[in-house]
Structures are given as C-alpha cells and as structure tokens.
Protein backbone atom coordinates (compact mmCIF):
# COMPACT_ATOMS: atom_id res chain seq x y z
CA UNK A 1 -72.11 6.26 22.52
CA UNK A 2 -74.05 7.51 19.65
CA UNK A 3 -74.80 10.76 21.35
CA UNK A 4 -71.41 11.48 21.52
CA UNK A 5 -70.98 10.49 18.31
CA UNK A 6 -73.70 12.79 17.32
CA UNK A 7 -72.44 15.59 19.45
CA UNK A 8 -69.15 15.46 18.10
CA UNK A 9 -70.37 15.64 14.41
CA UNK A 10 -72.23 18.44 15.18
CA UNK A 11 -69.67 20.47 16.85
CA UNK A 12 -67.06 19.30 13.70
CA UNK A 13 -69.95 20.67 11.37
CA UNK A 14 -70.37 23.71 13.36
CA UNK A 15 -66.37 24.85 13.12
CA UNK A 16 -66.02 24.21 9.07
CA UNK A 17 -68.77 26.02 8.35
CA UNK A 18 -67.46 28.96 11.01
CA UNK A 19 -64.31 28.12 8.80
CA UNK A 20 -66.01 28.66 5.69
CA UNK A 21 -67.57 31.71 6.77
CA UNK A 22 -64.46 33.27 7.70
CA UNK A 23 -62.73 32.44 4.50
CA UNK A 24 -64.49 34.53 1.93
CA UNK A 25 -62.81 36.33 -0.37
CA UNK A 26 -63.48 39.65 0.58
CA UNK A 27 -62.04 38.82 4.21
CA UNK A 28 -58.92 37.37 3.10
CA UNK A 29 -55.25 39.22 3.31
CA UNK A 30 -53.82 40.72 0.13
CA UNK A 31 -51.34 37.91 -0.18
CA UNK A 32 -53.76 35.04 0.31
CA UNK A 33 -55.98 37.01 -2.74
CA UNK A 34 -52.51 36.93 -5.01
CA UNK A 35 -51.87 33.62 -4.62
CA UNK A 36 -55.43 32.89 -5.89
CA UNK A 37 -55.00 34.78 -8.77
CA UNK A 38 -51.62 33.43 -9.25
CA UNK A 39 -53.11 29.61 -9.66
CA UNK A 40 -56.08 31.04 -11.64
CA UNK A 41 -59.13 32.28 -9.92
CA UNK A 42 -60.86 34.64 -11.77
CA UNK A 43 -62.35 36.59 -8.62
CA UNK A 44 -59.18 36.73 -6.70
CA UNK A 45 -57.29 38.03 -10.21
CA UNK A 46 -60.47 40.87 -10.39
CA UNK A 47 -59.62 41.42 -6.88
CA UNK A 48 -55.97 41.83 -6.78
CA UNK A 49 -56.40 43.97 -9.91
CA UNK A 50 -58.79 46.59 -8.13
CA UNK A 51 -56.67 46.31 -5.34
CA UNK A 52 -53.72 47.31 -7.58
CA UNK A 53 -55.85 50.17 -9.24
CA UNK A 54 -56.11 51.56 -6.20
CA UNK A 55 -53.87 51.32 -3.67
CA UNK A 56 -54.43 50.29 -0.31
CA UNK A 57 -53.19 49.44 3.09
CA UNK A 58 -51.00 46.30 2.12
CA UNK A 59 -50.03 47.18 -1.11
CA UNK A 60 -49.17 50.24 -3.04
CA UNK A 61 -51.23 51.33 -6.40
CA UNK A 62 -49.25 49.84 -9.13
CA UNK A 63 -51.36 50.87 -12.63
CA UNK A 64 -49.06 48.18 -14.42
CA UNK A 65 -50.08 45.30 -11.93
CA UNK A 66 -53.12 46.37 -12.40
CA UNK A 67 -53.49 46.10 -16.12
CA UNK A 68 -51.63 42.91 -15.84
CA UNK A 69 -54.26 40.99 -13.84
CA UNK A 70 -56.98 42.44 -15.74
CA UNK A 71 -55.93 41.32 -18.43
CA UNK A 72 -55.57 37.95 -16.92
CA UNK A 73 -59.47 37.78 -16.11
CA UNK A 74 -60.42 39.58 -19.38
CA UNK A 75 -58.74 36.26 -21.29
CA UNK A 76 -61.03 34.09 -19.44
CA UNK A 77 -63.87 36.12 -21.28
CA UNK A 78 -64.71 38.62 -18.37
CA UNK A 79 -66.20 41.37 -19.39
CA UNK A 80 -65.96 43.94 -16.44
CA UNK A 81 -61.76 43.12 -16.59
CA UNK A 82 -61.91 43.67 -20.55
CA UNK A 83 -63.50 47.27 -19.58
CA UNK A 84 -61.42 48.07 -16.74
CA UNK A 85 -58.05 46.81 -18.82
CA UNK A 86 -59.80 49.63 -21.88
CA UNK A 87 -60.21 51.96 -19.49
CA UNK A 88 -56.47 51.54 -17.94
CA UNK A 89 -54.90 51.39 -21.53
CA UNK A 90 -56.55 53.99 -22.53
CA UNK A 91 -54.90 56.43 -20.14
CA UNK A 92 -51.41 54.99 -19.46
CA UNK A 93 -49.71 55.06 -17.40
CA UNK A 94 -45.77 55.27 -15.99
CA UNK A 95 -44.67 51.57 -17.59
CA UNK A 96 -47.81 51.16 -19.38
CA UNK A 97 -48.12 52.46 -22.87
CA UNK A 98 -51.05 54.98 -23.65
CA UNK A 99 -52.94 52.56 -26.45
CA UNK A 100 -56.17 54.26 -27.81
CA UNK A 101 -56.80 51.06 -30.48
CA UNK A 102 -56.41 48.31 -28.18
CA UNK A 103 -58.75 50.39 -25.68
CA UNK A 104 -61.37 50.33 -28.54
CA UNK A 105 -61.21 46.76 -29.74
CA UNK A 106 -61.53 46.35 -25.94
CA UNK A 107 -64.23 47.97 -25.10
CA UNK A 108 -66.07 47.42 -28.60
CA UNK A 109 -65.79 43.49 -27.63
CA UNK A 110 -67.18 44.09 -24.17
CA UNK A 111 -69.45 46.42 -25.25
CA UNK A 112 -70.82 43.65 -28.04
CA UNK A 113 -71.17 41.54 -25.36
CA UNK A 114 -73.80 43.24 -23.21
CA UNK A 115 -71.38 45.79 -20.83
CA UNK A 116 -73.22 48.93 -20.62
CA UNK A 117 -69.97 51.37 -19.77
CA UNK A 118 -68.30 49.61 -22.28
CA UNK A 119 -71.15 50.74 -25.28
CA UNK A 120 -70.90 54.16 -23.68
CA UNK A 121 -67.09 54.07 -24.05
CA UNK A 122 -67.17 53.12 -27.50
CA UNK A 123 -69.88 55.53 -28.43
CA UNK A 124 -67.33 58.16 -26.93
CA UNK A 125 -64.29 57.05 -29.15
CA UNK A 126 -66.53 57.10 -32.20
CA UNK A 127 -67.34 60.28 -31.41
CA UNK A 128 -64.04 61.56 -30.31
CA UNK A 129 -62.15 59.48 -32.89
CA UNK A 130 -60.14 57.74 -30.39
CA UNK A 131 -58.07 54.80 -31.44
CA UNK A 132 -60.81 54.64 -33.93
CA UNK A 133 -62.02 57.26 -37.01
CA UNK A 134 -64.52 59.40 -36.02
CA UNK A 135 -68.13 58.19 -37.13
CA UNK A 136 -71.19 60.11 -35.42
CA UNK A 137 -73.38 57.52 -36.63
CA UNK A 138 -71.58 54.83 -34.37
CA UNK A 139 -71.33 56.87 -31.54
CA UNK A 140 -75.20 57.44 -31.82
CA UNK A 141 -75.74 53.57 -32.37
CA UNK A 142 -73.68 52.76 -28.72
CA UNK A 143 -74.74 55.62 -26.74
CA UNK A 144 -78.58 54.68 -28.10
CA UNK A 145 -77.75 50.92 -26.77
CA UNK A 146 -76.01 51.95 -23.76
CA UNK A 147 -78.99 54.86 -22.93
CA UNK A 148 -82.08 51.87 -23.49
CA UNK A 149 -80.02 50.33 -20.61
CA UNK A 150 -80.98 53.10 -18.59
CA UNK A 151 -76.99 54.16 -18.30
CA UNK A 152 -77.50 57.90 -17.06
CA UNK A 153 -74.14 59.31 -18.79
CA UNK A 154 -75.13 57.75 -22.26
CA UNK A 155 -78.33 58.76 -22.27
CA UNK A 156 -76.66 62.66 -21.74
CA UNK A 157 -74.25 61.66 -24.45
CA UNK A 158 -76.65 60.71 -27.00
CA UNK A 159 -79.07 63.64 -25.81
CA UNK A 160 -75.92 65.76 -27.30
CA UNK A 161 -75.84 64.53 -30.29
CA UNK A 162 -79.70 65.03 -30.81
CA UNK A 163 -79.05 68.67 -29.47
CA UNK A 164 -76.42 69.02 -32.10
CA UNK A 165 -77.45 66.87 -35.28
CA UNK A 166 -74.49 65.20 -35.39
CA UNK A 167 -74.96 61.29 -36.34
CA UNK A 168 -78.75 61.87 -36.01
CA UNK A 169 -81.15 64.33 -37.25
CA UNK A 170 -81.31 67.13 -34.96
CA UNK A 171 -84.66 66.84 -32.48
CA UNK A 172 -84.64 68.93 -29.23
CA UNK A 173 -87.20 67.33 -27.99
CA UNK A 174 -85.51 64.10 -28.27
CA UNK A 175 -82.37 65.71 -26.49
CA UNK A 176 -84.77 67.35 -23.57
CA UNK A 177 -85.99 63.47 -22.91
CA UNK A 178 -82.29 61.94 -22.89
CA UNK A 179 -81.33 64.99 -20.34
CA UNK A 180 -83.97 63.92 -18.34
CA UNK A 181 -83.83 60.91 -18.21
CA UNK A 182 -80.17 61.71 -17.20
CA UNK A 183 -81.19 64.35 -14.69
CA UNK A 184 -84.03 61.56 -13.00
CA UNK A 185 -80.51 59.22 -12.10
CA UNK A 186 -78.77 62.63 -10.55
CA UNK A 187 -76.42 62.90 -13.42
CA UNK A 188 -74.79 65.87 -12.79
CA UNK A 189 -74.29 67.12 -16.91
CA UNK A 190 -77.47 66.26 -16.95
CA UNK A 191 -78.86 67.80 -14.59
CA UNK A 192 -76.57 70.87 -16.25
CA UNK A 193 -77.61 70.31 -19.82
CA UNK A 194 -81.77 69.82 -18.58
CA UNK A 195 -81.16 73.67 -17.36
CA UNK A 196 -79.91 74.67 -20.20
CA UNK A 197 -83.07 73.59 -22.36
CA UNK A 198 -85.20 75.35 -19.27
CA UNK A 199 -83.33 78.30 -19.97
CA UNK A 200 -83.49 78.49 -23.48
CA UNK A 201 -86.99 76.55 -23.98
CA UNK A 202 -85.68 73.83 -26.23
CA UNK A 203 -87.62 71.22 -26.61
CA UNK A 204 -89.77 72.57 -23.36
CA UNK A 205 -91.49 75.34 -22.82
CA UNK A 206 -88.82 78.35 -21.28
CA UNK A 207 -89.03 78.47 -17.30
CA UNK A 208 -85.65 80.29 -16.13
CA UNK A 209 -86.88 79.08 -12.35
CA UNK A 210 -86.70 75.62 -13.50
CA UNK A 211 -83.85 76.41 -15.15
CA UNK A 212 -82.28 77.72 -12.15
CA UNK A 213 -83.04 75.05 -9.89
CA UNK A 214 -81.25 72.05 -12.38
CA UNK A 215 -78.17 73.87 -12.27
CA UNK A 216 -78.01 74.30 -8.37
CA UNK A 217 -78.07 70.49 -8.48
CA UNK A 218 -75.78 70.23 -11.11
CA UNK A 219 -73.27 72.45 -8.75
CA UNK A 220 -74.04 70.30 -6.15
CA UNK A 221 -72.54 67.40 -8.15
CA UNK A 222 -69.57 69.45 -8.87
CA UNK A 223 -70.35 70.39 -12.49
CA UNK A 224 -68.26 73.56 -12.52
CA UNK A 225 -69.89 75.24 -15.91
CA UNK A 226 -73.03 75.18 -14.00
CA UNK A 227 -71.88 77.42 -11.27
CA UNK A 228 -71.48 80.44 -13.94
CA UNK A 229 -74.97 79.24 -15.54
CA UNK A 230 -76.82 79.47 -12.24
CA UNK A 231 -74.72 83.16 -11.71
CA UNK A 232 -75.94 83.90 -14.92
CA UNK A 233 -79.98 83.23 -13.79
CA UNK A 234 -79.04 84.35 -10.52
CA UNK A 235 -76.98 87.40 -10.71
CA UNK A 236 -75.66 88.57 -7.02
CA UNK A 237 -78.11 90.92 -4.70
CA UNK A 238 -76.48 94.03 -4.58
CA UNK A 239 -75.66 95.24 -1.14
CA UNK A 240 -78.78 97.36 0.22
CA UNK A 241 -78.53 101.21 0.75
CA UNK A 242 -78.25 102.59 4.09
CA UNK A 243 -81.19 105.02 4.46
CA UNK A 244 -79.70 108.71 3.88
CA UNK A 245 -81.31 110.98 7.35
CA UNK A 246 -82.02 114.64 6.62
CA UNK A 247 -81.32 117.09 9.37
C-alpha cells in the first residue's frame, strides 16, 4: 500500500515539474505572454514589448504597442524598458510622437541608475543637444561613466571628444587609448578611428601598415568611411604590362 502510495507521488511529482518545465516564459505562445502582461508581470510586459518592436510570426511589429508596454515595465522602475521606451520615443514613429525631452529625462533617469547604454545615450544628447542644450562637459561626464563600464561605443565617443577638445582638454593620447579600448571589443568606429591615429601618428607612433590593417576590420564591420580610408593606404595595383616582343 505505501509503495503505491509512494509510486504514485513520485510519478505526480515527476509530471508538475515536466509541467513546470514546459511553462517558461520563453516557450509560451504570444497570447499566453499578453495576458501576463495584461495582469501585471513585468517579464511577460518586457516580452510582449520586444515582441512588438520587432515583429514576429504571431504578431505584426506595432512601434506604438511597443512603447506602450515599455512603458508599462519602465513604471515599475525597470531600467532596460525606461531605455528601450527613450530609445523608441526618441525616433517615432507612425502614431507615436517623435519626443527628444522625454527621451532624455528617460534615459538620464536610467542612466543615473546604473544602465550603461542609457549614460552613453545621454552623453550623445548632450553632445548633440537633443531634447536637451548642448553641454560638452556632460556628454564627457556620461560617455566617461559609460566607457569605465567597459561600453565599447562610449569609450569611442568620449575618445572623440579627447581627439577634438571639446568638453575636455584635448589629449591624443587619451583618444588613442579610448579607440583602443574600443577597437579590443571589435567596435567597428573604433576600429576606424584607431586607423586613423596609425595613419596620422596621433597619440602613437605613425605605422600606415597598422593603419591599414584597423580599417580592413573596420570594413568588415560595415563602417563604410573606412572603405575609402583603406583605398586611400591601399591605392589599386595597376594592371601589369604585357611584355612588348621585338622582331
């Protein structure tokens, strides 16, 4: 009697957690993700959002959808949906109105709270003056955060600014370490801008072979400009002439 007992336990055990297994978020249809989100699940509303972003098989992209559930998760205090939201808002969209200052105070808050992409966004709007007045010496105070973070695209942002002296005295040097640093994470611009300094021996010593070789890889991660930079090292083998016979 008790074996049975015990048998039948086990086998009860056995299906929920088969059950369990099966019911994962991921693995679940569309529809069973919406109606998460629609009773509150923060997951399922990130989900359904993405799922919105992009498009897939059961549902067609829908940018205003999207921005809707993000928003939903970014009121519970996530930080990824305040970013994604910025990000979204800061484009437009067809039923979704291009806002550049509620992108910033978006990603600003985000960024404040520890979001890497989010101190690189801000550092870009500072920069750019978009949805917020142009400061340098912002943009060099995110991109700086964002590039100790070891976020590749800051770290080429702020190496710009160093190149340029704008927010931040001008130091080559500095800007050749940033575009490294860059180029080491396969950063295509900066693998681009790390040939540039090659080329013209800022902040390194000049090696046009070096130079050469940082914007093949920068092609190779479909950075057009570096396509006419590598042409310029690189400059097409003329055709060889056929060897004139005298009779």
């Amino acid at each position: 009697m008790n074996r049975v007992l015990v048998s039948s336990l086990l086998v009860f055990m056995l299906g929920s957690a088969s059950f369990a297994a099966a019911q994962t978020l991921e693995e679940l249809p569309f529809s069973k993700k919406l109606d998460l989100a629609q009773v509150g699940d923060e997951e399922a509303q990130m989900a359904v959002a993405s799922t919105f972003e992009n498009g897939s098989k059961e549902t067609k992209k829908n940018i205003v959808e999207a921005a809707r559930w993000y928003r939903e998760a970014a009121l519970k205090g996530n930080i990824e949906a305040e970013y994604r939201l910025a990000r979204l808002v800061s484009k437009g969209a067809k039923g979704l109105t291009k806002d550049l200052p509620t992108a910033a105070k978006l990603y600003e808050a985000a960024a404040g709270a520890g979001h890497l992409e989010s101190m690189n966004a801000i550092g870009h709007a500072y920069q750019n003056g978009l949805g917020v007045p142009v400061d340098a010496a912002k943009a060099v105070e995110w991109y700086r955060k964002a590039a100790e973070g070891k976020l590749a695209v800051a770290q080429n942002n702020l190496g710009i600014l160093y190149l340029n002296g704008k927010g931040v005295e001008r130091n080559v040097s500095e800007a050749f370490k940033l575009f490294e640093s860059a180029a080491k994470q396969g950063d295509g611009w900066g693998l681009n801008n790390l040939g540039g300094m090659y080329e013209m021996g800022w902040g390194v010593a000049k090696d046009r072979s070096k130079a050469a070789t940082y914007y093949k890889q920068a092609v190779e991660k479909g950075i057009e400009p570096a396509q006419a930079n590598l042409a310029r090292l690189m400059p097409a083998t003329p055709p060889p002439v056929a060897p004139v016979t005298l009779n």
